[in-house]
N, C-alpha and C. Protein backbone atom coordinates (compact mmCIF):
# COMPACT_ATOMS: atom_id res chain seq x y z
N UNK A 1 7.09 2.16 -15.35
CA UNK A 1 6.71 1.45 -14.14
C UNK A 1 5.34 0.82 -14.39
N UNK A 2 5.52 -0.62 -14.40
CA UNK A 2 4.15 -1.44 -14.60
C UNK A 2 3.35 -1.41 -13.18
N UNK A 3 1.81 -1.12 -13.07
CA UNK A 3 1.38 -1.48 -12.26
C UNK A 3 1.38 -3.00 -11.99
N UNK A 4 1.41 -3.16 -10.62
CA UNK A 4 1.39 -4.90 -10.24
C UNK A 4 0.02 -5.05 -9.27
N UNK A 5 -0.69 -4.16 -9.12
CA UNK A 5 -1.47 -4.56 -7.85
C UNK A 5 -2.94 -4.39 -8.68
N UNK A 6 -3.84 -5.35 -7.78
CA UNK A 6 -5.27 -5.49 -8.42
C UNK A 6 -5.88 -4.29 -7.90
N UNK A 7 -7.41 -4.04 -7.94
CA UNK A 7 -8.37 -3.04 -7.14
C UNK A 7 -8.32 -3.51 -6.20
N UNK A 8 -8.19 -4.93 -5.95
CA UNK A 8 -8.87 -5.05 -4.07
C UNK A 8 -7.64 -4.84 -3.41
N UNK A 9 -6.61 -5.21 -3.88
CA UNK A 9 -5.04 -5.08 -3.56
C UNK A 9 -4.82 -3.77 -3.15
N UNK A 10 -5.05 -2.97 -4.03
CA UNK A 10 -4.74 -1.50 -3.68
C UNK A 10 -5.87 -0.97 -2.52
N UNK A 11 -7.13 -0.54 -2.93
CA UNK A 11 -8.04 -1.14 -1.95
C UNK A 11 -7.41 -0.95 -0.39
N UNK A 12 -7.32 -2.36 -0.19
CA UNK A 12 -7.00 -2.75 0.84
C UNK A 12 -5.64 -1.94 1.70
N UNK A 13 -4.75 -1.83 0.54
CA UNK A 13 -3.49 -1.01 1.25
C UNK A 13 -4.18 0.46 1.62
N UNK A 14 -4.78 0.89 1.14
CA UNK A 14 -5.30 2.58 1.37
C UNK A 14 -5.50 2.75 2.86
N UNK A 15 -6.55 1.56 2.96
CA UNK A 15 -7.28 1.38 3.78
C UNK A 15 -6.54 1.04 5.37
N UNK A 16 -5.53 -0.49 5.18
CA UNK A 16 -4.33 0.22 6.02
C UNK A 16 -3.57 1.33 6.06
N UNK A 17 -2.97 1.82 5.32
CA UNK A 17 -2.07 2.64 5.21
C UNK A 17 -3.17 4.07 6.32
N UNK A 18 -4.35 4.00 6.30
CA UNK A 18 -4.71 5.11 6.62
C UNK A 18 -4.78 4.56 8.18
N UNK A 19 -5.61 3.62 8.15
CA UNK A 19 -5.15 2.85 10.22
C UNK A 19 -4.24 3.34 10.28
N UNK A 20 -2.68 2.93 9.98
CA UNK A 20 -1.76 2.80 10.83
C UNK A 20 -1.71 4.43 10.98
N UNK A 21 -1.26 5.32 10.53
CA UNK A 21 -1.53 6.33 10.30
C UNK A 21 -2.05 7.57 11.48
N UNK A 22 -3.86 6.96 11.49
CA UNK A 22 -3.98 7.54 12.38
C UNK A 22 -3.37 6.98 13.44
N UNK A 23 -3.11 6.00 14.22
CA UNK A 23 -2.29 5.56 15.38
C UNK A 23 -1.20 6.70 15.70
N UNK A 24 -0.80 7.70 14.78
CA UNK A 24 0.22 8.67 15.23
C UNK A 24 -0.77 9.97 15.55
N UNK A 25 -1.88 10.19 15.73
CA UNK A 25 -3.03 10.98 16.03
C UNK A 25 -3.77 10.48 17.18
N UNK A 26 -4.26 9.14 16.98
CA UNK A 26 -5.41 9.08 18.11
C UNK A 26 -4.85 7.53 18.47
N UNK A 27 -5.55 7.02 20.09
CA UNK A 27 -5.42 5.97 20.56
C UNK A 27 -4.29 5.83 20.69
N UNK A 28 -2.96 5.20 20.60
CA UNK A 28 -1.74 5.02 21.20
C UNK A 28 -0.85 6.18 21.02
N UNK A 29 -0.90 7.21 20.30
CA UNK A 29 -0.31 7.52 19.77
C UNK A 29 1.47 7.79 19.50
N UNK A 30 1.48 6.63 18.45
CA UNK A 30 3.24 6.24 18.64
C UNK A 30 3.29 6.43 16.90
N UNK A 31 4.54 6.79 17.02
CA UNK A 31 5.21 7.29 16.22
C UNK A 31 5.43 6.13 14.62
N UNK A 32 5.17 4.87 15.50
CA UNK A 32 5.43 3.27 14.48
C UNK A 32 4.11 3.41 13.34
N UNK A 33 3.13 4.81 13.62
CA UNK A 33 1.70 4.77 12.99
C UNK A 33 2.57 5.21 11.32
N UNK A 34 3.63 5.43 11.66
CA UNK A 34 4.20 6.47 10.29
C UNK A 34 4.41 5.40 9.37
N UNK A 35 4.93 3.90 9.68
CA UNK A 35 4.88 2.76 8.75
C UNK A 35 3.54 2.46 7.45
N UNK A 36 2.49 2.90 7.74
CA UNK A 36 0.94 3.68 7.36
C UNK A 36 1.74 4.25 5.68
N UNK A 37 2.46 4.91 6.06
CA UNK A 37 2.87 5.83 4.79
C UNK A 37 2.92 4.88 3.42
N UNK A 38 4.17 3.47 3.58
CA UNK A 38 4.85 2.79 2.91
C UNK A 38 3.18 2.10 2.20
N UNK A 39 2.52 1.41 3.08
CA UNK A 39 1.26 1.09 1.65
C UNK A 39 0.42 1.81 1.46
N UNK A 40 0.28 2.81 2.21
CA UNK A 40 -0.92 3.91 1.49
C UNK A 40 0.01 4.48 0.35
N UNK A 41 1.43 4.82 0.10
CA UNK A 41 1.72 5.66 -1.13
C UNK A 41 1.83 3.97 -2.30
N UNK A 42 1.97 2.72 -2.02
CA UNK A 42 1.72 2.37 -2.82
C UNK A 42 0.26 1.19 -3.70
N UNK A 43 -0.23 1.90 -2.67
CA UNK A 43 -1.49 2.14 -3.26
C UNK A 43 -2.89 2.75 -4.01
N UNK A 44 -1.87 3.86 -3.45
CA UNK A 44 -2.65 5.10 -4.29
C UNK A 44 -1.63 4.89 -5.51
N UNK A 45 -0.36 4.66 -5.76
CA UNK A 45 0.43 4.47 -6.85
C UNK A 45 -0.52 2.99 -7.91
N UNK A 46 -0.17 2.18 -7.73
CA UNK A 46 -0.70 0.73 -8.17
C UNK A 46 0.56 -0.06 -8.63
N UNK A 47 1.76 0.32 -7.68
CA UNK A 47 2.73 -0.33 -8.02
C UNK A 47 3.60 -0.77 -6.67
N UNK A 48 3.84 -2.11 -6.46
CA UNK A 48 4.66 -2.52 -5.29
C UNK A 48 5.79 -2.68 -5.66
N UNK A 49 7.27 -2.52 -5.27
CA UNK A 49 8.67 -2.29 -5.80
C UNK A 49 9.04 -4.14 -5.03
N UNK A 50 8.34 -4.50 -4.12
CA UNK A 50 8.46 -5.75 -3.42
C UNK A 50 8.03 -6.91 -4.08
N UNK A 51 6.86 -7.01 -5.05
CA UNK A 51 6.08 -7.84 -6.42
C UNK A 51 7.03 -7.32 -7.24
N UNK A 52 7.71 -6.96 -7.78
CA UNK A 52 8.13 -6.80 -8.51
C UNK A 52 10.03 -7.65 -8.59
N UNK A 53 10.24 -7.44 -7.10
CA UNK A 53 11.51 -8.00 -6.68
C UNK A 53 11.17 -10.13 -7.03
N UNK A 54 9.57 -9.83 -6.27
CA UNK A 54 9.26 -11.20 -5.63
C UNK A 54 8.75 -11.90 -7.36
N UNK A 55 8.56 -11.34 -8.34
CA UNK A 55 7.81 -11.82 -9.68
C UNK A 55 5.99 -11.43 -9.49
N UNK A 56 5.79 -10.67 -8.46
CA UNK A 56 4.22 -11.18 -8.10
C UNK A 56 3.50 -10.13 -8.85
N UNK A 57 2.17 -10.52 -9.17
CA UNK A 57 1.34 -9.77 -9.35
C UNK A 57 -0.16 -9.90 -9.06
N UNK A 58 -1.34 -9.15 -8.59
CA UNK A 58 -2.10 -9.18 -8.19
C UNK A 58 -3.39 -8.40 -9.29
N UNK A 59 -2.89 -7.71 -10.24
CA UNK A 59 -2.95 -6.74 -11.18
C UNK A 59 -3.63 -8.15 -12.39
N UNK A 60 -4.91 -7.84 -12.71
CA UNK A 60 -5.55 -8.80 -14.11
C UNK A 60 -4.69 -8.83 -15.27
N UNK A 61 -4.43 -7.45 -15.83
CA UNK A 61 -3.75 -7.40 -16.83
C UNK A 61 -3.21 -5.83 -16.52
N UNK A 62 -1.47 -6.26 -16.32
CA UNK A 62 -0.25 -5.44 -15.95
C UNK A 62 -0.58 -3.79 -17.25
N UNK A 63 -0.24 -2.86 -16.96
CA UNK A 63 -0.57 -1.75 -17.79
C UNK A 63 0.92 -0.84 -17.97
N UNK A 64 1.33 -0.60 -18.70
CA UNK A 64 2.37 0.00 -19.30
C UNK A 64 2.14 1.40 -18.43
């Protein structure tokens, strides 16, 4: 599994992934916060299964 995603790429998903997240804890709390999961695990991974469908990459140089 090649990584496809850059630092700011991943980055950035953590960072949502953890918003939506709490939304199932604090302020609305609805259950839709669990969507949170899908880019925080692939961001802590460094691999999107969706760039990969789409050709994309965000990643400088892809890593074995």
């Amino acid at each position: 599994m090649n990584k496809n995603e850059g630092s700011i790429d991943r980055a950035v998903r953590v960072v949502l992934g953890l918003v939506l997240l709490a939304l199932v804890f604090v302020g609305p709390k609805t259950m839709l916060g669990l969507i949170g999961i899908v880019p925080l695990a692939t961001g802590l991974v460094g691999f999107c299964p969706l760039y990969k469908i789409l050709g994309l990459s965000t990643c400088p140089v892809p890593k074995k």
